[in-house]
Structure formats: structure tokens, C-alpha cells
PDB file of N, CA and C in Angstrom:
ATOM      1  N   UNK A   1       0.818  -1.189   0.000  1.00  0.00           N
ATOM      2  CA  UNK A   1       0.000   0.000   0.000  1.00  0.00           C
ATOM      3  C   UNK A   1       0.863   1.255   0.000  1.00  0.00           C
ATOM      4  N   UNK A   2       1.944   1.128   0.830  1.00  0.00           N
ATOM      5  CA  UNK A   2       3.140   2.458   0.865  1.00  0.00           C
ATOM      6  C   UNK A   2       3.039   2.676  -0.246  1.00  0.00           C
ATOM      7  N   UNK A   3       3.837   1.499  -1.171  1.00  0.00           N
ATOM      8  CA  UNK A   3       4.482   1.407  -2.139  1.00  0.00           C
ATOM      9  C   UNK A   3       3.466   2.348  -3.311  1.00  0.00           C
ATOM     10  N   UNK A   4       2.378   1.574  -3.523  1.00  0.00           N
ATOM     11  CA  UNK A   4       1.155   2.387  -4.056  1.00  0.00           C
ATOM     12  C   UNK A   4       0.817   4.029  -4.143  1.00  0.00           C
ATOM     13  N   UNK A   5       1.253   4.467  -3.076  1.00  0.00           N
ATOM     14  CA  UNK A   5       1.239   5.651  -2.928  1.00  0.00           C
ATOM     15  C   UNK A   5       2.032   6.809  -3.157  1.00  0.00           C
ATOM     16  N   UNK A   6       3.681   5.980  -2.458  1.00  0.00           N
ATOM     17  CA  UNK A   6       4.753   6.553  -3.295  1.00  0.00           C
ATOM     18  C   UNK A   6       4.634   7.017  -4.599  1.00  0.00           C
ATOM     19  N   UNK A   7       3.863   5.686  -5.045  1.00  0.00           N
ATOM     20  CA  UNK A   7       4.161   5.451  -6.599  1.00  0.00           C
ATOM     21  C   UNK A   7       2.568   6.839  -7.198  1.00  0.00           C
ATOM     22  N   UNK A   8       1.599   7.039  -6.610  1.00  0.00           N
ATOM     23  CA  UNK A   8       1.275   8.225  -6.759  1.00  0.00           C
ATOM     24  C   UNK A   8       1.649   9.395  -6.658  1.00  0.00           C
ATOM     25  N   UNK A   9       2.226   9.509  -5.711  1.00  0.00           N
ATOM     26  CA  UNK A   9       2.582  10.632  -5.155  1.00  0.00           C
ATOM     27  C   UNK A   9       3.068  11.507  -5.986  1.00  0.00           C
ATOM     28  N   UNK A  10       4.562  10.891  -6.437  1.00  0.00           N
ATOM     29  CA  UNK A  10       4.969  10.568  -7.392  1.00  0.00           C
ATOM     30  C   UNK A  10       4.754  10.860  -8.550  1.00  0.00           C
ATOM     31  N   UNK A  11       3.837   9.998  -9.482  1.00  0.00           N
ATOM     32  CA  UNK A  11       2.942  10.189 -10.729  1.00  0.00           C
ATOM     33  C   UNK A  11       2.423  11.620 -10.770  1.00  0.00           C
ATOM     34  N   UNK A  12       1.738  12.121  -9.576  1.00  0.00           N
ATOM     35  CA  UNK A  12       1.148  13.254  -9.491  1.00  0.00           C
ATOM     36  C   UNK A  12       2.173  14.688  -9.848  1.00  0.00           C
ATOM     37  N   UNK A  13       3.192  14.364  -9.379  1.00  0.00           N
ATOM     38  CA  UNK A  13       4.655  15.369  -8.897  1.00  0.00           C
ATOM     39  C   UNK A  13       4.957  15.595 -10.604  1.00  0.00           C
ATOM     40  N   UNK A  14       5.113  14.298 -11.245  1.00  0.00           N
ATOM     41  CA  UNK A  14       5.452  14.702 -12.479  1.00  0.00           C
ATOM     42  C   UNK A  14       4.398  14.982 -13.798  1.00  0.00           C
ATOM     43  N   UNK A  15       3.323  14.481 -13.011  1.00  0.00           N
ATOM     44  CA  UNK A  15       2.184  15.349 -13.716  1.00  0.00           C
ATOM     45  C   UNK A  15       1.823  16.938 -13.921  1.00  0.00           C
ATOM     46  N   UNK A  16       2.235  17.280 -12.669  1.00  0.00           N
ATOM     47  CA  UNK A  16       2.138  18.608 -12.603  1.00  0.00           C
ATOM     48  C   UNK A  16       3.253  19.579 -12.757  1.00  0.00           C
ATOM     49  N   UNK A  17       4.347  19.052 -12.574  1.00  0.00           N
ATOM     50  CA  UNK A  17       5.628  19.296 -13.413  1.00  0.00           C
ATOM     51  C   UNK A  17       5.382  19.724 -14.652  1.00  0.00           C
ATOM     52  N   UNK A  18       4.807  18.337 -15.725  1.00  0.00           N
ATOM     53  CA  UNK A  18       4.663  18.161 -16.688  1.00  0.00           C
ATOM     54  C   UNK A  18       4.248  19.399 -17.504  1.00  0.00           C
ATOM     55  N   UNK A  19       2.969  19.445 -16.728  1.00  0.00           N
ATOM     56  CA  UNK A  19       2.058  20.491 -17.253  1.00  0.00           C
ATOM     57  C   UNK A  19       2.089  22.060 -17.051  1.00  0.00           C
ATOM     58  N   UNK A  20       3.002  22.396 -16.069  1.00  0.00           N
ATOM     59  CA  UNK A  20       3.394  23.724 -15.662  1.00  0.00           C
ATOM     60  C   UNK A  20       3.698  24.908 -16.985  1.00  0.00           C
ATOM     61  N   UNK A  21       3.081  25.724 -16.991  1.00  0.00           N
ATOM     62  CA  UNK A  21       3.452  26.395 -18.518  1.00  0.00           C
ATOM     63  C   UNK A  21       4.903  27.074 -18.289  1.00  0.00           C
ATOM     64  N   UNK A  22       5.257  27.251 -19.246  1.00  0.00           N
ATOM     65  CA  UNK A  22       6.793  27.335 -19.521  1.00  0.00           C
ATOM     66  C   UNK A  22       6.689  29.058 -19.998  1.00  0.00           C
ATOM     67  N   UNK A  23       7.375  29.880 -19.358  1.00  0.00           N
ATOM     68  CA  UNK A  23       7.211  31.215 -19.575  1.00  0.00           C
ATOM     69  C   UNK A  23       8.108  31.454 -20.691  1.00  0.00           C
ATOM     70  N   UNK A  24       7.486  32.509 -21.443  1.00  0.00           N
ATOM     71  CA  UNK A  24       7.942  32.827 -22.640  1.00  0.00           C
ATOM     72  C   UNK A  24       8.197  34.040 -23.101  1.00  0.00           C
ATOM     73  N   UNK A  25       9.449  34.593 -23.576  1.00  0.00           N
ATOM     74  CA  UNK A  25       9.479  36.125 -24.132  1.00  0.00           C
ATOM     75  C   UNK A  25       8.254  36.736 -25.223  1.00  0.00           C
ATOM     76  N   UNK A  26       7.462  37.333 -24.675  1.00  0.00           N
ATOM     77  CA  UNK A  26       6.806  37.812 -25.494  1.00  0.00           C
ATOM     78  C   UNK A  26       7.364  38.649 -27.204  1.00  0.00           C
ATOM     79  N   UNK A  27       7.420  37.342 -28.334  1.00  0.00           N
ATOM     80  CA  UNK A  27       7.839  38.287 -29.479  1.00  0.00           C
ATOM     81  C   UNK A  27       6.886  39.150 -30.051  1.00  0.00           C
ATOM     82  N   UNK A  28       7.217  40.256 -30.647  1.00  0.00           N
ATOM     83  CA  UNK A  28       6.220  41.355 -31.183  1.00  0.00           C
ATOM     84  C   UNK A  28       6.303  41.298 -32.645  1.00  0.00           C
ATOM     85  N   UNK A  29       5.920  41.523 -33.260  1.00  0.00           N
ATOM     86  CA  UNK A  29       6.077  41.856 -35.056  1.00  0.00           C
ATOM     87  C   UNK A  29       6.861  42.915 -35.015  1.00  0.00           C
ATOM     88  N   UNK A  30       7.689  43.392 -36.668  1.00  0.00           N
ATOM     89  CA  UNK A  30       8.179  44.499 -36.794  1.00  0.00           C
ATOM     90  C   UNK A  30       7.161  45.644 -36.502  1.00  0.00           C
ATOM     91  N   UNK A  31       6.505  45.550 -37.108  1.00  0.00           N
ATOM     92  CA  UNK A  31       5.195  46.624 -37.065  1.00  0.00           C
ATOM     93  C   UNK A  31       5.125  46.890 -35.917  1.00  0.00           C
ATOM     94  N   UNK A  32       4.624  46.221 -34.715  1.00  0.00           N
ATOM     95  CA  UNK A  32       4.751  46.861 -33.249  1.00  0.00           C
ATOM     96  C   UNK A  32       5.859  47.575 -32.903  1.00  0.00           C
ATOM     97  N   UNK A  33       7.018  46.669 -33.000  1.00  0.00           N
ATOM     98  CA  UNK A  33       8.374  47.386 -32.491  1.00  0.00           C
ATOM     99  C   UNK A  33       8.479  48.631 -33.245  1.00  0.00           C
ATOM    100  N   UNK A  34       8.484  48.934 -34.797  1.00  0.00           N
ATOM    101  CA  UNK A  34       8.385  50.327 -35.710  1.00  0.00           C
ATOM    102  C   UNK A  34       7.378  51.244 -34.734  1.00  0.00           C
ATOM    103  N   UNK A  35       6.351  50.957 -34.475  1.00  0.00           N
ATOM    104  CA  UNK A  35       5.676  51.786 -33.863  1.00  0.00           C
ATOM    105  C   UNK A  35       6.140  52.634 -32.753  1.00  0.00           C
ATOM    106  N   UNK A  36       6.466  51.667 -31.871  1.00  0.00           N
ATOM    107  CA  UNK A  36       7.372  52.085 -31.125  1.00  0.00           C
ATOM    108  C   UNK A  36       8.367  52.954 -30.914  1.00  0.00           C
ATOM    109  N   UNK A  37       9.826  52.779 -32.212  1.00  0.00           N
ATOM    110  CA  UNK A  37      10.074  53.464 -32.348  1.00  0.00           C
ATOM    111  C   UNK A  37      10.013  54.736 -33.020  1.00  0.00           C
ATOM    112  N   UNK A  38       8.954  55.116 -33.605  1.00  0.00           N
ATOM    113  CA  UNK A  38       8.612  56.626 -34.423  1.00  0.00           C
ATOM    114  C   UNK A  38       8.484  57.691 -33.494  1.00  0.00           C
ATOM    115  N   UNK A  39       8.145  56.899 -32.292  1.00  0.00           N
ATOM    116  CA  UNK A  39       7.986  57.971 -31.284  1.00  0.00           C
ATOM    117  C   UNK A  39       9.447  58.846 -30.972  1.00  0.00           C
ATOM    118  N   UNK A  40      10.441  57.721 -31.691  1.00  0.00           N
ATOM    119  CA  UNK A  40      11.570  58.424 -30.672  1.00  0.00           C
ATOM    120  C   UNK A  40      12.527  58.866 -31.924  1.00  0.00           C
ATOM    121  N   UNK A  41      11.478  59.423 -33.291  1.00  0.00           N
ATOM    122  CA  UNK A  41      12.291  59.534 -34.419  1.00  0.00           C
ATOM    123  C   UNK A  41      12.573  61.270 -34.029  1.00  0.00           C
ATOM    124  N   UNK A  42      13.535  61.769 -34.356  1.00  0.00           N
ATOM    125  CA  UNK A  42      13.471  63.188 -34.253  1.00  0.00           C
ATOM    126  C   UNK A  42      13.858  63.981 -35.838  1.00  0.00           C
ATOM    127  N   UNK A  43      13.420  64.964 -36.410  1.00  0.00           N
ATOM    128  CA  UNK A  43      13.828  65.497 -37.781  1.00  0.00           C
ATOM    129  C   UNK A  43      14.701  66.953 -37.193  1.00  0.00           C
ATOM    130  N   UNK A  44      15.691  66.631 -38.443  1.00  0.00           N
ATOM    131  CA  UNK A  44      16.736  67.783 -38.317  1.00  0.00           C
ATOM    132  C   UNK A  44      16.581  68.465 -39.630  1.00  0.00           C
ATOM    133  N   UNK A  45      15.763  69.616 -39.170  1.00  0.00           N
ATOM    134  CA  UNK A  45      15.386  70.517 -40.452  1.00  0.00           C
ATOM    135  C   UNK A  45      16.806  71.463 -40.740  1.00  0.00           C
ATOM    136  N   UNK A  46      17.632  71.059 -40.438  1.00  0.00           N
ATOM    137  CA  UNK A  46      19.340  71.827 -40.212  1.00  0.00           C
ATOM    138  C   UNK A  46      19.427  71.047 -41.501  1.00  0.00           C
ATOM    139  N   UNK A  47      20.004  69.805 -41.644  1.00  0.00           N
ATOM    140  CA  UNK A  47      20.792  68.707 -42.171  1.00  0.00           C
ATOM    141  C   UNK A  47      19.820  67.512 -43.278  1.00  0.00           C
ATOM    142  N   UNK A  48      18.110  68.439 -42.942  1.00  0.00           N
ATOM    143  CA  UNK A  48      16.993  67.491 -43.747  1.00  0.00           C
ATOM    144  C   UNK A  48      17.287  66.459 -43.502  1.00  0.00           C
ATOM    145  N   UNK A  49      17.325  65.767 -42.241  1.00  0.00           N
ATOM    146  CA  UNK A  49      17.550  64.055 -42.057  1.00  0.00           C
ATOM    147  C   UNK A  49      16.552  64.001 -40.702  1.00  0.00           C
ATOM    148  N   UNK A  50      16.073  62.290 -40.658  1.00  0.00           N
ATOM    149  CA  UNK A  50      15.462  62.091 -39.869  1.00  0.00           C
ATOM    150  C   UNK A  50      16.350  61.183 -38.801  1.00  0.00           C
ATOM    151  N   UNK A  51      16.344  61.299 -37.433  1.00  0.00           N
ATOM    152  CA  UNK A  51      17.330  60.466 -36.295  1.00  0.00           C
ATOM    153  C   UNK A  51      16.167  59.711 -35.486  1.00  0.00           C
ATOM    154  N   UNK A  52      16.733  58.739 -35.112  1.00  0.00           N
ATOM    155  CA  UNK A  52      16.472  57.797 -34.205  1.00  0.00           C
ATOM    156  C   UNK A  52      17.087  58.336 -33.190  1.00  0.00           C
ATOM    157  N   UNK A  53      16.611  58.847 -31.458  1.00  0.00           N
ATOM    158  CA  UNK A  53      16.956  59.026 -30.707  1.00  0.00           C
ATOM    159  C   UNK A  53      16.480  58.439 -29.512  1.00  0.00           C
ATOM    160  N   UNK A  54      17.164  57.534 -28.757  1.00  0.00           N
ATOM    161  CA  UNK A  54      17.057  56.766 -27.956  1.00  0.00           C
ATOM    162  C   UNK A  54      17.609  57.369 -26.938  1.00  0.00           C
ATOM    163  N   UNK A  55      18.274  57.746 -26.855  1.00  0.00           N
ATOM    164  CA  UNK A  55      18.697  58.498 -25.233  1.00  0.00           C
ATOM    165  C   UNK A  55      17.771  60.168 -25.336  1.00  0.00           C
ATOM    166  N   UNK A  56      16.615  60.162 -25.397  1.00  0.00           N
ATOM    167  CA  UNK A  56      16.067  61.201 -25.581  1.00  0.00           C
ATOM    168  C   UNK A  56      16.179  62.153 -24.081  1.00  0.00           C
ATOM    169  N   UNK A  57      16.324  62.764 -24.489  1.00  0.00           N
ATOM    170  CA  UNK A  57      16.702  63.956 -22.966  1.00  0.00           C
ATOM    171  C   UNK A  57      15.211  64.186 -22.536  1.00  0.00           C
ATOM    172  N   UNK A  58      15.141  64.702 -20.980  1.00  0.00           N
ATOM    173  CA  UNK A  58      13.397  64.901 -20.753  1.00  0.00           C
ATOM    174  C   UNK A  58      12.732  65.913 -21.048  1.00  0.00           C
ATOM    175  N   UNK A  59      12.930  67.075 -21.557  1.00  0.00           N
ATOM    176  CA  UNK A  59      12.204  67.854 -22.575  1.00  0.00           C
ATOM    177  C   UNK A  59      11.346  66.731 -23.783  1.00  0.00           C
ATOM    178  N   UNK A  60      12.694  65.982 -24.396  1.00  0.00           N
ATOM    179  CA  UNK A  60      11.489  64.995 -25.667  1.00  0.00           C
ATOM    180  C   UNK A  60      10.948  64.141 -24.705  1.00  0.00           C
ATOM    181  N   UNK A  61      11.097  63.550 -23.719  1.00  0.00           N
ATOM    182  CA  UNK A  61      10.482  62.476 -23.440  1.00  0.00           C
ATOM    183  C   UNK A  61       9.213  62.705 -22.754  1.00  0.00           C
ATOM    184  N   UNK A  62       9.118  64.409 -22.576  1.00  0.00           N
ATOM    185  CA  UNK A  62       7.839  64.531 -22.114  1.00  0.00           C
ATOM    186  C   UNK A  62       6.326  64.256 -23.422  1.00  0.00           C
ATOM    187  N   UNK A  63       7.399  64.505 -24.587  1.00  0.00           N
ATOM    188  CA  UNK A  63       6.025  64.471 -25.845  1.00  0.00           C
ATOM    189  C   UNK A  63       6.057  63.282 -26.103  1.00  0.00           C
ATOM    190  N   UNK A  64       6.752  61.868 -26.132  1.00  0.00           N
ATOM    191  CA  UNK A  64       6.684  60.697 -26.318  1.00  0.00           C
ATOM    192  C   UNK A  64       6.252  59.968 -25.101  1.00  0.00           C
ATOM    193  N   UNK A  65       5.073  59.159 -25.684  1.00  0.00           N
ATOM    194  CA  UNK A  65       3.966  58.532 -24.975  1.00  0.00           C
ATOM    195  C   UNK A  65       4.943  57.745 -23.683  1.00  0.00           C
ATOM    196  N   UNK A  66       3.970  57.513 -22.549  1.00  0.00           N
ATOM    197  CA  UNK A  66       4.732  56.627 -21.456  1.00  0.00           C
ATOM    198  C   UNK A  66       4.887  54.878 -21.875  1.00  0.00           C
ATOM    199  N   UNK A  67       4.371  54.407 -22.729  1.00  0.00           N
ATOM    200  CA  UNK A  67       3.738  53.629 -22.848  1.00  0.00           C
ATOM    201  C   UNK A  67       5.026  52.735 -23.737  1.00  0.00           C
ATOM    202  N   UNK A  68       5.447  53.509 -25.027  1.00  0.00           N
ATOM    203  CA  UNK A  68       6.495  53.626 -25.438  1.00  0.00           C
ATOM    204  C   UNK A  68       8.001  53.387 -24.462  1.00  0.00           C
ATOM    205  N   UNK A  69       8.437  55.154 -24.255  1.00  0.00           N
ATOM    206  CA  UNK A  69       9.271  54.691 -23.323  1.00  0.00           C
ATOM    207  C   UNK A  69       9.398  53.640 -22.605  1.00  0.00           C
ATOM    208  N   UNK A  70       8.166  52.666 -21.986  1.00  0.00           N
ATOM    209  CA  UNK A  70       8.616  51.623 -21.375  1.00  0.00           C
ATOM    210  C   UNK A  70       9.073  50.298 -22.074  1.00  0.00           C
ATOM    211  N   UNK A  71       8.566  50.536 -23.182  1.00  0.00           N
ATOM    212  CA  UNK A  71       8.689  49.599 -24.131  1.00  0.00           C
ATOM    213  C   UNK A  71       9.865  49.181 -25.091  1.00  0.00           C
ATOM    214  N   UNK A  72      10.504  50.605 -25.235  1.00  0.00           N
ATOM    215  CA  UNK A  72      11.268  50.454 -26.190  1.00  0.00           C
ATOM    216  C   UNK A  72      12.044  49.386 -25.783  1.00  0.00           C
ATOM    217  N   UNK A  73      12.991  49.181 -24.247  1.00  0.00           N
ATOM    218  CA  UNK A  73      13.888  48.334 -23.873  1.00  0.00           C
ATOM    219  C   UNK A  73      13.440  47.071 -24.651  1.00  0.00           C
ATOM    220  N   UNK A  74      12.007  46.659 -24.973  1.00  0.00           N
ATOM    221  CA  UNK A  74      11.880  45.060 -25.125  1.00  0.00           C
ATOM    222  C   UNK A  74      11.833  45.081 -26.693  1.00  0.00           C
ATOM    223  N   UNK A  75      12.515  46.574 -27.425  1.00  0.00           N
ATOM    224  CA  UNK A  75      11.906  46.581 -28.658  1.00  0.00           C
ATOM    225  C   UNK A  75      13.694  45.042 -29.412  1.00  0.00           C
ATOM    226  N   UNK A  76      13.388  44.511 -29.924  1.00  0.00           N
ATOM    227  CA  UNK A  76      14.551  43.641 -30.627  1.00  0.00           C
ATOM    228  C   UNK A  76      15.370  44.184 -31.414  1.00  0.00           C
ATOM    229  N   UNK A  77      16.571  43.600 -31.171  1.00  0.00           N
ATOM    230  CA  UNK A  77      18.055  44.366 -31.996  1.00  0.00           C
ATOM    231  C   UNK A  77      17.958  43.955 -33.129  1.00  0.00           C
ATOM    232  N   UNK A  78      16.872  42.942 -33.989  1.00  0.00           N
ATOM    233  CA  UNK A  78      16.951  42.723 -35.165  1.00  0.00           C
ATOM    234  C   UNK A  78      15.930  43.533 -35.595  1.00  0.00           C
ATOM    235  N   UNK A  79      14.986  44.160 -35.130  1.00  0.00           N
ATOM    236  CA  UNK A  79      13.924  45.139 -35.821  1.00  0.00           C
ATOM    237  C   UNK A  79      14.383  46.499 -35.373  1.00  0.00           C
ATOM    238  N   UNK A  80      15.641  46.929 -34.043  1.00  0.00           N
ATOM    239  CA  UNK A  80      15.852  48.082 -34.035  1.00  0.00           C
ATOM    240  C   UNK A  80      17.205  48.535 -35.427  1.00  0.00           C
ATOM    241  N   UNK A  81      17.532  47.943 -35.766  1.00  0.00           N
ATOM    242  CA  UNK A  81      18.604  47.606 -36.801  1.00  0.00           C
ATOM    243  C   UNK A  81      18.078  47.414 -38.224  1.00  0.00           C
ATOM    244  N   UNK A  82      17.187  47.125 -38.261  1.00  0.00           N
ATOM    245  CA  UNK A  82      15.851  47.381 -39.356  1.00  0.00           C
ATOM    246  C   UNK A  82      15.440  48.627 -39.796  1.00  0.00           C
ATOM    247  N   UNK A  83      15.302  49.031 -38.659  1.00  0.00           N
ATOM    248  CA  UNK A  83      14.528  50.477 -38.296  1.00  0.00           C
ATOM    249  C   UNK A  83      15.413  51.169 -38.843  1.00  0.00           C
ATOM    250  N   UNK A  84      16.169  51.052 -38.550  1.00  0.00           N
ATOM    251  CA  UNK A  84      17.411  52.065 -38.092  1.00  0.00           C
ATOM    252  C   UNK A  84      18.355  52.640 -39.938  1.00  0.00           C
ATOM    253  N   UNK A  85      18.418  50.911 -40.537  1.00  0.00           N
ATOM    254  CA  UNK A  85      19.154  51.140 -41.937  1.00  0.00           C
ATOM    255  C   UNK A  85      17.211  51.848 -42.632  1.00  0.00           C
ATOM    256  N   UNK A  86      15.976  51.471 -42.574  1.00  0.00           N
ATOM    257  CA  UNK A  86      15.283  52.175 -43.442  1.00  0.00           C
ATOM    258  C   UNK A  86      14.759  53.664 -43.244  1.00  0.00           C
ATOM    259  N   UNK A  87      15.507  53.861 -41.888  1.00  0.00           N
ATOM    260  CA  UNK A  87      15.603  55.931 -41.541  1.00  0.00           C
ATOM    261  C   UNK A  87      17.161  55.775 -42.699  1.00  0.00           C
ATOM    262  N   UNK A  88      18.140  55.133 -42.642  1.00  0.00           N
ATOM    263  CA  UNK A  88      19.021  55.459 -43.504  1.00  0.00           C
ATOM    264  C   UNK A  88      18.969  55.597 -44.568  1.00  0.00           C
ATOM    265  N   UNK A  89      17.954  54.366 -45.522  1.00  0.00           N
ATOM    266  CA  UNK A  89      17.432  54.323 -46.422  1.00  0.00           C
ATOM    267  C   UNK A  89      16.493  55.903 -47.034  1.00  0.00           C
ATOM    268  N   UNK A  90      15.703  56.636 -45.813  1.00  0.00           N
ATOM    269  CA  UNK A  90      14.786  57.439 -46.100  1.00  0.00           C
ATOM    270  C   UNK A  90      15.817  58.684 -46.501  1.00  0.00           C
ATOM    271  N   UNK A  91      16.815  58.793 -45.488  1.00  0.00           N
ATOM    272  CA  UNK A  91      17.647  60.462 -45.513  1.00  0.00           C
ATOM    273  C   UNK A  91      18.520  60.130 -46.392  1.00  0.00           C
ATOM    274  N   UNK A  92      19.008  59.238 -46.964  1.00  0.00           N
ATOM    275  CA  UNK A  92      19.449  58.961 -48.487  1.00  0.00           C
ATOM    276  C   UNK A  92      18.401  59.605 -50.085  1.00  0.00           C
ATOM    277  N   UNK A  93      17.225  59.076 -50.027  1.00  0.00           N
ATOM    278  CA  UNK A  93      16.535  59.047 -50.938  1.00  0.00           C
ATOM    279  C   UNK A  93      16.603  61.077 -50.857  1.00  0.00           C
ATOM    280  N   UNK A  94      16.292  61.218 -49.390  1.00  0.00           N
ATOM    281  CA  UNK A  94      15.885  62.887 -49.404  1.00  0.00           C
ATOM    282  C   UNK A  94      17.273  63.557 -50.417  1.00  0.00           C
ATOM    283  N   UNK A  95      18.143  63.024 -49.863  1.00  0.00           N
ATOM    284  CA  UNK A  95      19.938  63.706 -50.169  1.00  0.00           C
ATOM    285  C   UNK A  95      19.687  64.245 -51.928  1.00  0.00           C
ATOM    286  N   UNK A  96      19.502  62.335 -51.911  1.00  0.00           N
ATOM    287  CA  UNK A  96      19.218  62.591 -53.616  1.00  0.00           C
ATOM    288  C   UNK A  96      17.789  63.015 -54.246  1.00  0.00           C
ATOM    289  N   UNK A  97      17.040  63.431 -53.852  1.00  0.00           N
ATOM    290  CA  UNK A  97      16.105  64.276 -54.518  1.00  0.00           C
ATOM    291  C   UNK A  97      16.763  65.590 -54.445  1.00  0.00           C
ATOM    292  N   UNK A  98      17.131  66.008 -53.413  1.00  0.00           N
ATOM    293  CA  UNK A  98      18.010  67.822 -53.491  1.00  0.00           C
ATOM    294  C   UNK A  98      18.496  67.538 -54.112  1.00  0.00           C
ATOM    295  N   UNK A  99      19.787  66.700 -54.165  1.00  0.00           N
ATOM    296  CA  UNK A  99      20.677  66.761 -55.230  1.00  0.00           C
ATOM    297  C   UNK A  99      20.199  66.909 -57.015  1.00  0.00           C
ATOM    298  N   UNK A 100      19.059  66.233 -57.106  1.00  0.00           N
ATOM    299  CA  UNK A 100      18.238  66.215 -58.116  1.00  0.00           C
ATOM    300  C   UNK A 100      17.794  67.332 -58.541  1.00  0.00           C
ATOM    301  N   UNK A 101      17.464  68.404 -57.761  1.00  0.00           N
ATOM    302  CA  UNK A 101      17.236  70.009 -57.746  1.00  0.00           C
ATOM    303  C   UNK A 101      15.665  69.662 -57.371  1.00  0.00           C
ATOM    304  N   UNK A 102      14.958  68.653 -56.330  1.00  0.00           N
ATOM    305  CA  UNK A 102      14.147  69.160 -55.976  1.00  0.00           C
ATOM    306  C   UNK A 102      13.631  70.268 -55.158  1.00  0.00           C
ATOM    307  N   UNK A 103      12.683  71.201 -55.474  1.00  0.00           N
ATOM    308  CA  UNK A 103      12.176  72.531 -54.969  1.00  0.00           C
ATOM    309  C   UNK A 103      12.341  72.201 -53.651  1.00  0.00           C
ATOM    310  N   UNK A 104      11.546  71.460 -52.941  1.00  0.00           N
ATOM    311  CA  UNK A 104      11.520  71.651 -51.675  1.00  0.00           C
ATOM    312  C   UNK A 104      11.338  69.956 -51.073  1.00  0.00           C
ATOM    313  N   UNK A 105      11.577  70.089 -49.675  1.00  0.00           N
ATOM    314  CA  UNK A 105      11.355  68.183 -49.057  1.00  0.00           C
ATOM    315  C   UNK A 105      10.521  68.662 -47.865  1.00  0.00           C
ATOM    316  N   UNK A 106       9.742  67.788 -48.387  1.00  0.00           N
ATOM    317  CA  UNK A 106       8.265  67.924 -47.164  1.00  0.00           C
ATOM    318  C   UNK A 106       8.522  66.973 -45.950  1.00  0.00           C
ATOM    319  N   UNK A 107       8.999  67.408 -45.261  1.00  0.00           N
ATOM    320  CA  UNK A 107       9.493  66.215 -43.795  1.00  0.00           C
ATOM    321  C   UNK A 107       8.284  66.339 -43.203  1.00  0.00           C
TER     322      UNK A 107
END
């Protein structure tokens, strides 16, 4: 009868082991993480380029949502690196439209 019980006891222990959910990093899509970061895009009407600013001083961080700021930390180095070459991608294209003799760039 011990034995029986052990042998539940037991069974039970690794049943519920078994079944315990296994915590998981919540992944986001690019699209969320982009969102994210636009908040913390800043435009330099000096130099017509757009920046990614992550160490935003608290003057900007008062106009970028709280919600954000908390977020960005969980935003991923493969979608902030994403982000990051298609702002490069964008203040390229601008370069060469001036260069092109366009009139004006609508930022």
C-alpha cells in the first residue's frame, strides 16, 4: 500500500511538473516594435535628415507617450537595426532628390 502511494505521489509530482506552462518572451512583429520606435524619431530641419533618438533627454520624453518609453527596452536588436538602416534608407533618398534640384522636401 506504501508502495502504491509513493508510486502516486509521485505520478502526481510529475504530472504537474509536466504540465506547468513554460514562460515565454513575449515576441512582437516588426510593425509593433516600428511603432514604437517613431515615437523616438526626431527630424533635423538643419541637415533634412530624420534620427532615431534613444537616449532622448526629458524635454522629448515629455512628448513621447509613457507607454512607449517603457517599451522600447523590449523593442529587438533585429527590428531596431531594421529600423534604423530604413531611416538610412529614407535620408538617403531625401539627399538625392536635393541633389536632383528638388524645390523643396516635405518632412
Amino acid at each position: 500500500m506504501k508502495k502504491n502511494v509513493k508510486i502516486l505521489i509521485a505520478s502526481l509530482l510529475l504530472l504537474s511538473i509536466g504540465c506547468q506552462k513554460e514562460e515565454q518572451e513575449e515576441v512582437r512583429n516588426y510593425a509593433e516594435d516600428a511603432r514604437i520606435l517613431q515615437d523616438f524619431v526626431t527630424i533635423d530641419t538643419q541637415n533634412l535628415a530624420y534620427n532615431l533618438n534613444l537616449n532622448a533627454k526629458s524635454d522629448l520624453l515629455q512628448l513621447i507617450p509613457s507607454s512607449s518609453v517603457n517599451q522600447v527596452e523590449t523593442v529587438s536588436n533585429e527590428h531596431l537595426d531594421r529600423f534604423k538602416h530604413e531611416i538610412n534608407e529614407l535620408n538617403s533618398f531625401i539627399k538625392d532628390e536635393i541633389r536632383n534640384g528638388a524645390a523643396y522636401v516635405e518632412m
